[in-house]
Every structure is written in structure tokens, then in C-alpha cells.
Protein backbone atom coordinates (compact mmCIF):
# COMPACT_ATOMS: atom_id res chain seq x y z
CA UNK A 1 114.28 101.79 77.11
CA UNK A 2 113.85 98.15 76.26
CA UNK A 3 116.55 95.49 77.91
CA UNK A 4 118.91 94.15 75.58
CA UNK A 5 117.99 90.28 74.28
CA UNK A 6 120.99 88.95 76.50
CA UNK A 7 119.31 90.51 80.02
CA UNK A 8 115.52 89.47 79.12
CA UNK A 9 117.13 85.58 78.56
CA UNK A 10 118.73 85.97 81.95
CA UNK A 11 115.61 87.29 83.61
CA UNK A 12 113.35 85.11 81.74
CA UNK A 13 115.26 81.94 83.41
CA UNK A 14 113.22 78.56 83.42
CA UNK A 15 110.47 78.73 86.18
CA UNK A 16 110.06 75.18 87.74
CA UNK A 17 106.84 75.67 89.33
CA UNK A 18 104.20 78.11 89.87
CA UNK A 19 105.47 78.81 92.51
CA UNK A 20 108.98 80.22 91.35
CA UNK A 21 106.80 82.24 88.99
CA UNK A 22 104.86 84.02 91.91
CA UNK A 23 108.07 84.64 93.95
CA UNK A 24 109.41 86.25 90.88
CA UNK A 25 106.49 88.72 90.37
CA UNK A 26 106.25 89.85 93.41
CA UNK A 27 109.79 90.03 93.90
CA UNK A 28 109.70 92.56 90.50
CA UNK A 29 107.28 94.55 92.12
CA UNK A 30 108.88 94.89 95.59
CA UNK A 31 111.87 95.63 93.53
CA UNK A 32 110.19 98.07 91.06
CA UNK A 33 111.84 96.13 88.11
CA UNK A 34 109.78 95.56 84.83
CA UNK A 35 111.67 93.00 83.30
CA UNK A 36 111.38 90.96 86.14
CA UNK A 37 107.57 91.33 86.27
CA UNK A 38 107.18 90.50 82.76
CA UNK A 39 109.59 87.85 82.58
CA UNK A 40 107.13 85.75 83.89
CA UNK A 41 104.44 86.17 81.54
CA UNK A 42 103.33 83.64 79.02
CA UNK A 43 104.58 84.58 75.24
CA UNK A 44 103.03 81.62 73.93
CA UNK A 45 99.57 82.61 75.03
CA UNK A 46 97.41 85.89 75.01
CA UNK A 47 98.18 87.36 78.78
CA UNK A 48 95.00 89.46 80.27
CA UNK A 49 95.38 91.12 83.41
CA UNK A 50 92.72 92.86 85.54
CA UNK A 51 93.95 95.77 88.21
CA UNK A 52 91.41 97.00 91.17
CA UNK A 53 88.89 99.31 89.43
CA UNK A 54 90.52 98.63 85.79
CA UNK A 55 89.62 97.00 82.42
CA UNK A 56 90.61 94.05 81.09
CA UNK A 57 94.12 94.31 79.23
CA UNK A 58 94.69 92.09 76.72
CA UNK A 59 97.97 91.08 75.52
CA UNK A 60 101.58 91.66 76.33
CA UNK A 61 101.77 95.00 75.31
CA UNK A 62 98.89 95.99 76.89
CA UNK A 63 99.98 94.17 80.53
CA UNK A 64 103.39 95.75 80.01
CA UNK A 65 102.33 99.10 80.12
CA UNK A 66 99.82 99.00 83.22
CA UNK A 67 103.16 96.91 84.76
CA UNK A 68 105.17 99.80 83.85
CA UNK A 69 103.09 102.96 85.15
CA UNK A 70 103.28 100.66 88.27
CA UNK A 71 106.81 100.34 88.27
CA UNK A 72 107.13 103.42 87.72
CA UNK A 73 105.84 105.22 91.00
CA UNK A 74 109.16 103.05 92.60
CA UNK A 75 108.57 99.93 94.68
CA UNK A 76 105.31 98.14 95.89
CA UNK A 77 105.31 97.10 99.40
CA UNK A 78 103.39 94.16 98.67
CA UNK A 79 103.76 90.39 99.94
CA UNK A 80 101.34 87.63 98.85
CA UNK A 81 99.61 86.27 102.15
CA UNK A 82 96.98 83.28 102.78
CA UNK A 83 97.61 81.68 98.98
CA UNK A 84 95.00 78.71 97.93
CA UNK A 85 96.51 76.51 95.62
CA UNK A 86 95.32 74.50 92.58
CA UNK A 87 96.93 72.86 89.66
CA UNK A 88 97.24 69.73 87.40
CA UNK A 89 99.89 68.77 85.10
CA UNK A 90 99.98 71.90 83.14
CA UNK A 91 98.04 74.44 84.83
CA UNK A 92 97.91 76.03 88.04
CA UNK A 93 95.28 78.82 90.30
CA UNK A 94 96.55 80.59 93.28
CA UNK A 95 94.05 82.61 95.14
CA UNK A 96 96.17 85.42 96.55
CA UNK A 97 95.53 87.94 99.63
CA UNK A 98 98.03 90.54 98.68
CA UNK A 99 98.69 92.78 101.61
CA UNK A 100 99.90 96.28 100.06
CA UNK A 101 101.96 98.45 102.63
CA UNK A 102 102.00 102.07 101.96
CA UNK A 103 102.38 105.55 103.73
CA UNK A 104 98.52 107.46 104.85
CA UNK A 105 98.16 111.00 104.01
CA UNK A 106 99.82 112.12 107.29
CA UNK A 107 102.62 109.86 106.80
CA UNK A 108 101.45 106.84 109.05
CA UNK A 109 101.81 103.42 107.58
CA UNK A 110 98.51 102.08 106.46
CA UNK A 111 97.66 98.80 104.96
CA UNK A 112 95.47 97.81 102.08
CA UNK A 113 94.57 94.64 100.97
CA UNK A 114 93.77 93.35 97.61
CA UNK A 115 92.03 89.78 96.82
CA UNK A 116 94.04 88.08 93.40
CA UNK A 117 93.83 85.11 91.41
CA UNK A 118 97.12 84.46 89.37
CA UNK A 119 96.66 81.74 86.46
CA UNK A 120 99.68 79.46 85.51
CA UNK A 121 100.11 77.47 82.89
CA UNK A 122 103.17 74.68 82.50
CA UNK A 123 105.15 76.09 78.82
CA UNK A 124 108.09 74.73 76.96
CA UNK A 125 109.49 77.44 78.91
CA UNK A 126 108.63 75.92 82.16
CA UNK A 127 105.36 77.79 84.27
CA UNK A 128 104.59 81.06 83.11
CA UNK A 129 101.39 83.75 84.20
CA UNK A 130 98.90 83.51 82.16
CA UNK A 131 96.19 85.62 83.97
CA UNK A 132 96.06 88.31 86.98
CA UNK A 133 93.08 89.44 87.87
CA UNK A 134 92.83 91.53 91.68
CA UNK A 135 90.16 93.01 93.44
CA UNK A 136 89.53 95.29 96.14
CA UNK A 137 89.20 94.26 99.64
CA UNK A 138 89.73 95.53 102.93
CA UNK A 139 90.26 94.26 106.23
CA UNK A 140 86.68 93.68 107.30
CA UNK A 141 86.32 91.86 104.33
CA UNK A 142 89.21 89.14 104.60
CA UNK A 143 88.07 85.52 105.68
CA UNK A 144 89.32 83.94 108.50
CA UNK A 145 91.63 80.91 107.19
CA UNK A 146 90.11 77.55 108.14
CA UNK A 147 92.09 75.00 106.76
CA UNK A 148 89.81 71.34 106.02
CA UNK A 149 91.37 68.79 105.22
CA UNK A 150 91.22 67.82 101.65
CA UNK A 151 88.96 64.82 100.46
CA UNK A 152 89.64 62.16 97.82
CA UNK A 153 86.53 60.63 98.20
């Protein structure tokens, strides 16, 4: 059932930085709570989001529903680990190592891990998504983090 006008203005609050906007929608999917993962979203542009294995959804609609079969299964155990930064005056990347908690088949925690880039871009709404796109990765595959020092030169 779609949220009244008056609860998607309260979700859809003024996002600062990219930042704010990536706590938010990971928050909405810890939380299992659509409107909060779409609040985020970019209305002003064409969204596209990419899921691990999936096509290429374009649109709101379209990003909506793959947010809400997601939502649907209850809460995602997932926290955004390792993030890269990027971003100018009015847009932003963040390369992502989302590490995805779940229960195995014999009902051992496991851990999977899936490689993201989220695309912000600064709106006269403040910073909103403009692009997810995630990959599959597993532990073997994850980098070690060497941080080098950035150069102006």
C-alpha cells in the first residue's frame, strides 16, 4: 500500500551529503522499510540499479519493485564496509564492500560479500542516489585496504 504524501515528505527529509544518503539506505534495508530505501532516490533523474546476477532496471518504478521483493523477505543484515570516496560539487562515487550477514543451510551464520558502487548526485533536494550497481564477490576476492596518500601534484 503506498505511504500517504505527509510520511514520504518526512522520510524524504533533505540529505546534506552523500553520505547521509548512504546511511539512510542501508539503514532502510537493515530495517526492511521501503520508503526509507526509496526516499533516497533521485526523482529528478532516471534511477538504474543493477543487483548481483540481475538486469539493469531503469527508472523508479522499476528500482522500487526489485527494492520491494527485497524488503519483502524482512531485514538485510548488511553494513557498508571499506567505502572509497569521490565527489565534486554536485556529484559523488562511493565504492562499497557490503558485507551481507545471513543464516547457512544448517542454521550457522555465514557471510557474503558483495562489491557496490552507489552514484550521488547534489539536487534541489539536497544528495540523492542516482545509480546502484553491486556485484558478486567473496572473501578470497576482497583486496586488502592500502591506504596512499592522495596526490595533488
Amino acid at each position: 500500500m503506498p505511504s500517504s504524501p505527509r510520511a514520504k515528505a518526512q522520510t524524504a527529509a533533505l540529505m546534506a551529503s552523500p553520505d547521509d544518503v548512504e546511511a539512510q539506505f542501508y539503514e532502510g534495508l537493515r530495517e526492511a522499510e521501503i520508503d526509507k530505501v526509496m526516499a533516497v532516490w533521485s526523482e529528478e533523474d532516471e534511477p538504474l540499479c543493477v543487483h548481483p546476477g540481475g538486469p539493469r532496471l531503469v527508472g523508479l518504478a522499476a528500482v522500487r519493485a526489485a527494492f520491494e521483493a527485497i524488503c519483502a523477505n524482512g531485514p538485510v543484515s548488511i553494513q557498508p564496509e571499506n567505502v572509497r570516496r569521490t565527489q565534486t560539487l554536485g556529484c559523488a562515487v562511493h565504492s562499497v564492500m557490503e558485507r551481507i550477514e545471513m543464516l547457512g543451510s544448517q542454521g550457522s551464520p555465514r557471510v557474503g560479500w558483495v562489491m557496490a558502487t552507489n552514484v550521488y548526485l547534489k539536487t534541489t533536494l539536497g544528495w540523492r542516489m542516482v545509480a546502484h550497481h553491486a556485484s558478486p564477490a567473496s572473501e578470497d576476492e576482497l583486496p586488502e585496504i592500502i591506504e596512499t596518500p592522495a596526490v595533488l601534484h
